[in-house]
C-alpha atoms as a PDB file:
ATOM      1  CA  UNK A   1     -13.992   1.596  -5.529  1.00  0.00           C
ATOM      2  CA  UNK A   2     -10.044   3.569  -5.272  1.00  0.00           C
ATOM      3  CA  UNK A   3      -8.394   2.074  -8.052  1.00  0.00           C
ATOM      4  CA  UNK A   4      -4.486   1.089  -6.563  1.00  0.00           C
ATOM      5  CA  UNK A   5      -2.359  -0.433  -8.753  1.00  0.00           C
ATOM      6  CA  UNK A   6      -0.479  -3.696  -7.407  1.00  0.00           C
ATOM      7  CA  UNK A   7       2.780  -2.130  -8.777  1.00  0.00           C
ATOM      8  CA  UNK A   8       2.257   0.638  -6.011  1.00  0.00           C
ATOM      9  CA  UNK A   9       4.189  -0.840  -3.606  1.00  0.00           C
ATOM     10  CA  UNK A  10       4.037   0.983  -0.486  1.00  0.00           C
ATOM     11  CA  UNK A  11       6.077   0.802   2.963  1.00  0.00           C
ATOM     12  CA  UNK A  12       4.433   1.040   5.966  1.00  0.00           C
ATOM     13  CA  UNK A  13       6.197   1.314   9.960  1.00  0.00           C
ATOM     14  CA  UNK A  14       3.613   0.267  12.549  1.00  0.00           C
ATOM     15  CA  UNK A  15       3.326   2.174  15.542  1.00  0.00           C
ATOM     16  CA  UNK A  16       2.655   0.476  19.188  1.00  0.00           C
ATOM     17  CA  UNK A  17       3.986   2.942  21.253  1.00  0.00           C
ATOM     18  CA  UNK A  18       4.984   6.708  21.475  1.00  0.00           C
ATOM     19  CA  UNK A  19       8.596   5.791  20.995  1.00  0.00           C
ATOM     20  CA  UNK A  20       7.300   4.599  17.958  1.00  0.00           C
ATOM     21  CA  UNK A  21       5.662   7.925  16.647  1.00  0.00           C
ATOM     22  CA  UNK A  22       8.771   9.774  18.046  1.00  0.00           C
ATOM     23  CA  UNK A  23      10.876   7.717  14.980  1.00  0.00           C
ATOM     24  CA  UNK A  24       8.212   8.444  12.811  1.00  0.00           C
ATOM     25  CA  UNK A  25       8.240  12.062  13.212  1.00  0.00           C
ATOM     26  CA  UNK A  26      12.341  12.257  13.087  1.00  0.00           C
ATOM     27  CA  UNK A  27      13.343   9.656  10.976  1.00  0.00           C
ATOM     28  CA  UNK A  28      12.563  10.853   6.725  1.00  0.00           C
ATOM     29  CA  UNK A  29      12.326   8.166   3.945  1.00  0.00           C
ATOM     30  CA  UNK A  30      11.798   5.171   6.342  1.00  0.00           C
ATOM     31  CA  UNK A  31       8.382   4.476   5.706  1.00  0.00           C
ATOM     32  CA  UNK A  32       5.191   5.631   2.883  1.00  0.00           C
ATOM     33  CA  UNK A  33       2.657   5.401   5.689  1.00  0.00           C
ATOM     34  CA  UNK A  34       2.441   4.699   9.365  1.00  0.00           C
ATOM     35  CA  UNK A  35      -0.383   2.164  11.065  1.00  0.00           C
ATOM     36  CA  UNK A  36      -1.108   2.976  14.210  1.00  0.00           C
ATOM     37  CA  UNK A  37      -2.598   0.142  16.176  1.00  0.00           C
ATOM     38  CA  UNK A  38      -4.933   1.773  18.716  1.00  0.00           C
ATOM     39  CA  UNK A  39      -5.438  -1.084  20.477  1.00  0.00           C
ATOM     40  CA  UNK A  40      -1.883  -1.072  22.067  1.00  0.00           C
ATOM     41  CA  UNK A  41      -3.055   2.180  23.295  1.00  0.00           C
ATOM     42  CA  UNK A  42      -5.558   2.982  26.253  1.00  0.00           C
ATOM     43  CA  UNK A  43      -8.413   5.989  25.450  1.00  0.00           C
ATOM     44  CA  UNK A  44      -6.793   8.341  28.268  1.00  0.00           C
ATOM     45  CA  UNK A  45      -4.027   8.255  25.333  1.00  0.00           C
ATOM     46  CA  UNK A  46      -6.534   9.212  22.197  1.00  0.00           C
ATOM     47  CA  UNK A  47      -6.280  13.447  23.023  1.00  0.00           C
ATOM     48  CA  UNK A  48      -2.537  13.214  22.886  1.00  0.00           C
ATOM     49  CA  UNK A  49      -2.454  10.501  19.904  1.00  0.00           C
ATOM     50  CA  UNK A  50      -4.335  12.625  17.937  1.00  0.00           C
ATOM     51  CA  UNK A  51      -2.490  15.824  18.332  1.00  0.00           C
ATOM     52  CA  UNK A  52       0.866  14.180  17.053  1.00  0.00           C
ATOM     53  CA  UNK A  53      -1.636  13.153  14.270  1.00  0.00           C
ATOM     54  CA  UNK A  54      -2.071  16.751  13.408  1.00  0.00           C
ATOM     55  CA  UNK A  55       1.499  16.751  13.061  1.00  0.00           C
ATOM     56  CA  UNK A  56       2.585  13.849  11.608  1.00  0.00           C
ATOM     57  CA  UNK A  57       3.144  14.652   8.132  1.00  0.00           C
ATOM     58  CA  UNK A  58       2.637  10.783   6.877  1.00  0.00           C
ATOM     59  CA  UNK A  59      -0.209   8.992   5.560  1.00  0.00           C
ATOM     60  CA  UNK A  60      -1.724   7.059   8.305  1.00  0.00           C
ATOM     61  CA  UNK A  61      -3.811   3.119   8.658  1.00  0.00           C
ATOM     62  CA  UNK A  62      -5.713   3.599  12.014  1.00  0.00           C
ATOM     63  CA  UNK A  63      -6.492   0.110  12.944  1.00  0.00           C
ATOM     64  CA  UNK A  64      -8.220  -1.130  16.425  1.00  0.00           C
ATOM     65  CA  UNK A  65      -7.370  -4.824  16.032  1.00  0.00           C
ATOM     66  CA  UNK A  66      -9.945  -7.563  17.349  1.00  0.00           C
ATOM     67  CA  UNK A  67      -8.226  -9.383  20.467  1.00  0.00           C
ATOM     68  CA  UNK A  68      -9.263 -12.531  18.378  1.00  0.00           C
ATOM     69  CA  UNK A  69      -7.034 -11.141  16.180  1.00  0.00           C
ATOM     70  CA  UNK A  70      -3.773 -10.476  17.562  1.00  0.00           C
ATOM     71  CA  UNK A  71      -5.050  -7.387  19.218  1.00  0.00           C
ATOM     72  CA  UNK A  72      -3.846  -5.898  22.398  1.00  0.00           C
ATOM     73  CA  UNK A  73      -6.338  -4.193  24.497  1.00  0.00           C
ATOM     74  CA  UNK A  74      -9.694  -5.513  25.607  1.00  0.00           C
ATOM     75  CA  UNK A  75     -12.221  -3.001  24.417  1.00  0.00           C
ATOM     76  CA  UNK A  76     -15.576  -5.161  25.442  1.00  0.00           C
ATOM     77  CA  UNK A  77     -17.481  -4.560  22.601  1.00  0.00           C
ATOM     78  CA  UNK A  78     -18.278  -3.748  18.862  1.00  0.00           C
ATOM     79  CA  UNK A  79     -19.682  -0.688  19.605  1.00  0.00           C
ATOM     80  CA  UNK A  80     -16.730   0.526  21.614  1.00  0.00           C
ATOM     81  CA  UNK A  81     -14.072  -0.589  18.645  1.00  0.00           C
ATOM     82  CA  UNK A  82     -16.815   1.324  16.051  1.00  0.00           C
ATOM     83  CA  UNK A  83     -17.062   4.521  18.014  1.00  0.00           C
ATOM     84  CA  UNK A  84     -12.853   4.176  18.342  1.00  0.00           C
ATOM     85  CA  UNK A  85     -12.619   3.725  14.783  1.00  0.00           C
ATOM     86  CA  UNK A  86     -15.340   6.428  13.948  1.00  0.00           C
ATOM     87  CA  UNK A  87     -13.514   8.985  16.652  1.00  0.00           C
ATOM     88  CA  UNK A  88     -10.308   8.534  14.251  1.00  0.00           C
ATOM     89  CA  UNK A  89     -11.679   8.647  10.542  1.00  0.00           C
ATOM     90  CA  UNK A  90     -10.726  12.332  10.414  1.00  0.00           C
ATOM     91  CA  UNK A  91      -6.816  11.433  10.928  1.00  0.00           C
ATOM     92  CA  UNK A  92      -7.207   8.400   9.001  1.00  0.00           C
ATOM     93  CA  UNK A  93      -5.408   7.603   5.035  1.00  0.00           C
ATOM     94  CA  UNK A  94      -7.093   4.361   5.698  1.00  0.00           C
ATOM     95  CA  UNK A  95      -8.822   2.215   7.994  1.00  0.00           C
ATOM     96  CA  UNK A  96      -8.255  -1.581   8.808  1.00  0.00           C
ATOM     97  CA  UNK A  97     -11.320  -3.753  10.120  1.00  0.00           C
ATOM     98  CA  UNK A  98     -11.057  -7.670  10.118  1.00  0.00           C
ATOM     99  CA  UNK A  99     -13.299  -9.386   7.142  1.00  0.00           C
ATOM    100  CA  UNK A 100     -15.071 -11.613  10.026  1.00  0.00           C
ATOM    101  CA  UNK A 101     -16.403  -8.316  11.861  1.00  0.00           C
ATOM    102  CA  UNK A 102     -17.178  -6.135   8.663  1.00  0.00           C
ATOM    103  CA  UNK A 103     -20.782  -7.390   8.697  1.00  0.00           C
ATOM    104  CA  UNK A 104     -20.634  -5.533  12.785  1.00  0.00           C
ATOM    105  CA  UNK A 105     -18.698  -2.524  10.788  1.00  0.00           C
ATOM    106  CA  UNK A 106     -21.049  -1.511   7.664  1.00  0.00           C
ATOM    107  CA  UNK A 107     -21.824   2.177   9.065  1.00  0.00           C
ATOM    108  CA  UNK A 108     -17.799   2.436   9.895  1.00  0.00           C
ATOM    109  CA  UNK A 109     -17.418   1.360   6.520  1.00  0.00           C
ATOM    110  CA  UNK A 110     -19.818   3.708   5.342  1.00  0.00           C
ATOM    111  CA  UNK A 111     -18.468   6.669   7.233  1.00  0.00           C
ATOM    112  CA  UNK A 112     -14.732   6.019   6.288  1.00  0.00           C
ATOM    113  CA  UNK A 113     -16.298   5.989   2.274  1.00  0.00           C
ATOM    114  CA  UNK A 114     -18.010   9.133   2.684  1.00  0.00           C
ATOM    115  CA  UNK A 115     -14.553  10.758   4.316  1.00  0.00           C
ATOM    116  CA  UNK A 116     -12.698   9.367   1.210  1.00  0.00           C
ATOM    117  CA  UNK A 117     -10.800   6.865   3.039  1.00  0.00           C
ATOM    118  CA  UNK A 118      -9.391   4.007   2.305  1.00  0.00           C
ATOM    119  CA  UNK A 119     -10.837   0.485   3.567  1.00  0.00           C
ATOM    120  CA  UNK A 120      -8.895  -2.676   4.033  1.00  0.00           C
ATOM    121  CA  UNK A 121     -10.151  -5.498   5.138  1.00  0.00           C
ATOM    122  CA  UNK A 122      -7.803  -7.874   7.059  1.00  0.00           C
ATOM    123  CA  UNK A 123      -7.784 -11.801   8.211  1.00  0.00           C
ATOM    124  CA  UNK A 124      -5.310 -13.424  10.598  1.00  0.00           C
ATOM    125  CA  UNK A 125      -4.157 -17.240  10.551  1.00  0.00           C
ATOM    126  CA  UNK A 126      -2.322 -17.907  13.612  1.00  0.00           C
ATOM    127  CA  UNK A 127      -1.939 -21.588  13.950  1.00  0.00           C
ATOM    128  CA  UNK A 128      -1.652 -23.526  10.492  1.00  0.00           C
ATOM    129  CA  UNK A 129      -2.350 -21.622   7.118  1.00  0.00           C
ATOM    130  CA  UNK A 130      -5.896 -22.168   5.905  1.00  0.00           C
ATOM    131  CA  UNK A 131      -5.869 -21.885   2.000  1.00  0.00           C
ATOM    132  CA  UNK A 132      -9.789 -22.505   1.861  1.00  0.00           C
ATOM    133  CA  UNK A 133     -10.384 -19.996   4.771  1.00  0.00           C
ATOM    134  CA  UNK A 134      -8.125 -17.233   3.026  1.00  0.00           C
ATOM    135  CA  UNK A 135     -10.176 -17.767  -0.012  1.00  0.00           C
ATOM    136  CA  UNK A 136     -13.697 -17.455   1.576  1.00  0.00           C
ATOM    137  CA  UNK A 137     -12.471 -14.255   3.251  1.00  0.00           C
ATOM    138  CA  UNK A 138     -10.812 -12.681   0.118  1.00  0.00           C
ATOM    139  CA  UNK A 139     -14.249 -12.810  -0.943  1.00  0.00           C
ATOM    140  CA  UNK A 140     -15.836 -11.760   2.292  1.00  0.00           C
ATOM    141  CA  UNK A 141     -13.782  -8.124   1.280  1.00  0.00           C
ATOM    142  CA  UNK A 142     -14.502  -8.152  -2.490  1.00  0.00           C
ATOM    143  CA  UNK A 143     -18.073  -8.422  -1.337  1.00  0.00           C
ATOM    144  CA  UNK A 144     -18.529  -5.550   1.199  1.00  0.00           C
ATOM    145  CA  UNK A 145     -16.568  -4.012  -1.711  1.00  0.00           C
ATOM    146  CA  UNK A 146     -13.660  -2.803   0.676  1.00  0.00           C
ATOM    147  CA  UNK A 147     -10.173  -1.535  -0.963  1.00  0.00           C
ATOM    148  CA  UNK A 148      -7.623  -3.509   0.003  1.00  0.00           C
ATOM    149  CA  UNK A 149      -7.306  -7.662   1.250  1.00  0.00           C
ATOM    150  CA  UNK A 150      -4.889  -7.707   3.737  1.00  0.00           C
ATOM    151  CA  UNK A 151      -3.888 -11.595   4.572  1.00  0.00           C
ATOM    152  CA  UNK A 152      -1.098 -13.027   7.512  1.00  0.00           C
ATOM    153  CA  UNK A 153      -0.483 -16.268   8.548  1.00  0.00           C
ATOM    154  CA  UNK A 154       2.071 -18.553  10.085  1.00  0.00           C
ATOM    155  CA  UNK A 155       3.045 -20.631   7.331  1.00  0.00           C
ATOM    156  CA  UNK A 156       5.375 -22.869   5.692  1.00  0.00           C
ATOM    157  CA  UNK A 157       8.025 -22.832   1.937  1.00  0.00           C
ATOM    158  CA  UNK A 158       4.854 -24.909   0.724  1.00  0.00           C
ATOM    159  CA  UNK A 159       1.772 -22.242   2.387  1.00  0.00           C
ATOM    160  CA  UNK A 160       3.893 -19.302   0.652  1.00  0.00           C
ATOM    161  CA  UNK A 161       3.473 -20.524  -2.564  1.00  0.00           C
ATOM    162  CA  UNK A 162      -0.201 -21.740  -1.945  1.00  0.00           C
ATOM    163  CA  UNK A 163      -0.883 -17.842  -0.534  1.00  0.00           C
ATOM    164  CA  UNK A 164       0.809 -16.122  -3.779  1.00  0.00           C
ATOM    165  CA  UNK A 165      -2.262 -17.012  -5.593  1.00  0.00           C
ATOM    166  CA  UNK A 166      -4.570 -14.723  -3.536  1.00  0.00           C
ATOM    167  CA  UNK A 167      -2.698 -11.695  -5.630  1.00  0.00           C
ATOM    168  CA  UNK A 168      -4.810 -13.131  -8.536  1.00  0.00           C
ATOM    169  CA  UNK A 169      -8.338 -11.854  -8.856  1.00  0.00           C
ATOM    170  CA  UNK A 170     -10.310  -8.386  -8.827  1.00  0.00           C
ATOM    171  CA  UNK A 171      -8.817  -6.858  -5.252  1.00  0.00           C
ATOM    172  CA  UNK A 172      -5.581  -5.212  -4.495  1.00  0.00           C
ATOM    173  CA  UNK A 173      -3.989  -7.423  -1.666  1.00  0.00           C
ATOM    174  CA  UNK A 174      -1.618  -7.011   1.060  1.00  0.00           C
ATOM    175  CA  UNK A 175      -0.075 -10.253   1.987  1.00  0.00           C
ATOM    176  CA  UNK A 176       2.795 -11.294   4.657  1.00  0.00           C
ATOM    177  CA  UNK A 177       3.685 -14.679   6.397  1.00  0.00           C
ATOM    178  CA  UNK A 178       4.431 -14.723  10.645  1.00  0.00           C
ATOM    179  CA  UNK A 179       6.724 -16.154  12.539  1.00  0.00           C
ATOM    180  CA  UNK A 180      10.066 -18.306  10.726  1.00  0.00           C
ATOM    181  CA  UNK A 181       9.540 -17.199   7.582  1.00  0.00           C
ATOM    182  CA  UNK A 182       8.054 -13.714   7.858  1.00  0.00           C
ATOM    183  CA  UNK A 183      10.751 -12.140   7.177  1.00  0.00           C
ATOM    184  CA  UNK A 184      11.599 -13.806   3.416  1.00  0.00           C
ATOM    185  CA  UNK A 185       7.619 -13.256   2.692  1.00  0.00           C
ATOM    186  CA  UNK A 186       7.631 -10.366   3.516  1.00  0.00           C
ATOM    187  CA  UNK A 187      10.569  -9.289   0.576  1.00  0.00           C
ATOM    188  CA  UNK A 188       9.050 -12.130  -1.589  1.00  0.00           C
ATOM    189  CA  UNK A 189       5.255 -10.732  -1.814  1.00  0.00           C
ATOM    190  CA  UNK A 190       6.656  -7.144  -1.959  1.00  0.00           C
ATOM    191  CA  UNK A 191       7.945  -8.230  -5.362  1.00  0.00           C
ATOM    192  CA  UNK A 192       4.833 -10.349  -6.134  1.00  0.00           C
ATOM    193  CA  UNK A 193       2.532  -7.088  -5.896  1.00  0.00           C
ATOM    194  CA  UNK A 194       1.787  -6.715  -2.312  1.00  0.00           C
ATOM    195  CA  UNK A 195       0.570  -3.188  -2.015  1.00  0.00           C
ATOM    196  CA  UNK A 196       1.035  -2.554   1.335  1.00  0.00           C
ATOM    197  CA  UNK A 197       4.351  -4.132   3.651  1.00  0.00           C
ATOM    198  CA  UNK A 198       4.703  -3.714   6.866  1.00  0.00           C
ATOM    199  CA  UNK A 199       7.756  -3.208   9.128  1.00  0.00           C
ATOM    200  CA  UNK A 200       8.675  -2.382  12.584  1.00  0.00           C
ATOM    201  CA  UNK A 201       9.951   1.684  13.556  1.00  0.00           C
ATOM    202  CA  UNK A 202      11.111   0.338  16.891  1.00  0.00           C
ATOM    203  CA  UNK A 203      10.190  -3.359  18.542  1.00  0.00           C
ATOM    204  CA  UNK A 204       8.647  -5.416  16.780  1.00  0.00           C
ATOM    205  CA  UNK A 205       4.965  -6.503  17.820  1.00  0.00           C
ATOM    206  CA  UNK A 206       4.792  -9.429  15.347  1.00  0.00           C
ATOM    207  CA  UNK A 207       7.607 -12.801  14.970  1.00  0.00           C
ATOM    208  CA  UNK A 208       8.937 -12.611  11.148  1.00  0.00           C
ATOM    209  CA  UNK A 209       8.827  -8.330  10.892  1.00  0.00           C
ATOM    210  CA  UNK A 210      11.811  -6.069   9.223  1.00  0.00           C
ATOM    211  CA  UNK A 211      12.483  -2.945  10.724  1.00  0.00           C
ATOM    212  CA  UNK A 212      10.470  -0.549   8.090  1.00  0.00           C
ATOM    213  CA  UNK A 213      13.989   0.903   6.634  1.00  0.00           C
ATOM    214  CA  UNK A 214      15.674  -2.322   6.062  1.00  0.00           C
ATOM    215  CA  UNK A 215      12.358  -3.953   4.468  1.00  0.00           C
ATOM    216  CA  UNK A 216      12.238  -0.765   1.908  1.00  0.00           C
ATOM    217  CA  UNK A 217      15.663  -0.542   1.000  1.00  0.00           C
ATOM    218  CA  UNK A 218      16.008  -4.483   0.316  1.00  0.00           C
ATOM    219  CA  UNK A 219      12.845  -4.622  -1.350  1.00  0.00           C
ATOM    220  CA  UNK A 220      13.885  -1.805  -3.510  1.00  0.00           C
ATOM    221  CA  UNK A 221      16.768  -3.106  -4.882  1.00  0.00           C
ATOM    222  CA  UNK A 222      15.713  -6.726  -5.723  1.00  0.00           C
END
């Protein structure tokens, strides 16, 4: 497994749209990588994505969220979301799969490995915060032996301080609250060893996100 270090503290502006990659490609400093979230994208859009890829001087997450998930488009299947993510692996820094579909992912898993990419494996909370549930999926990632836990959830003062544990253990994590309070998690995990925080380059796609810039420059100085 990579070894990163939970003092790396990297910035990353998600991308939803082409607006989006247009800030990314103008805009220097803003952001360490860029996610781009596939699934707000249709496939007649994948030959043009990937050319600005080529270009696109920045470290990139390629994610195809699960609609279960939070995700946007309605790719029917698995299979299609695997051949989506295994179409991208060549542009990809890193790849983002959800911990309750890894066991559908092991030969994307597999093929991102061989490429020397990245893994992170990612679970959602989008009602009440599930300490129990986080736990059992922190170990869902240590256990397909993926890079990175990512964790989100709409929580409360009380859930924050219940989710800061799940920096403790064997696995770099990325962790972030939604909705009312997203916005202090977000600054208050950065400085708790979150390694990767994400921000908005133009709208936001998720309640409780900074734009990128503002996230890294507050962070920074605290």
């Amino acid at each position: 497994m990579k070894q990163i270090s939970n003092n790396n503290l990297r910035f990353v502006g998600v991308i939803s749209s082409f607006r989006d990659f247009q800030i990314a490609g103008t805009t220097t400093g803003c952001c360490d990588l860029v996610e781009v979230r596939l699934d707000y994208f249709s496939k007649q859009d994948f030959p043009k994505i990937e050319g600005v890829l080529k270009e696109l001087s920045l470290p990139t997450i390629i994610t195809v969220r699960d609609e279960s998930e939070g995700g946007r488009s309605k790719y029917d299947s698995q299979k299609e979301r695997a051949e989506i993510y295994e179409r991208f692996i060549p542009h990809a820094t890193m790849i983002d799969i959800e911990t309750l579909k890894l066991h559908t992912m092991k030969y994307v898993l597999r093929k991102a490995r061989d490429a020397g990419v990245v893994t992170i494996g990612s679970h959602h909370q989008f009602t009440v915060f599930d300490k129990v549930m986080a736990e059992s999926q922190k170990q869902v990632a240590v256990r397909n032996n993926v890079d990175i836990f990512k964790f989100a959830s709409v929580a409360s003062v009380t859930d924050m301080i219940e989710m800061s544990s799940l920096f403790e253990g064997e696995i770099p994590c990325s962790i972030m609250c939604m909705g009312e309070f997203g916005k202090i998690s977000r600054l208050l995990f950065s400085r708790l060893g979150s390694v990767l925080n994400y921000g908005s380059l133009g709208e936001a796609i998720v309640a409780g996100q900074w734009p990128i810039g503002e996230l890294k420059n507050i962070a920074k100085k605290l």
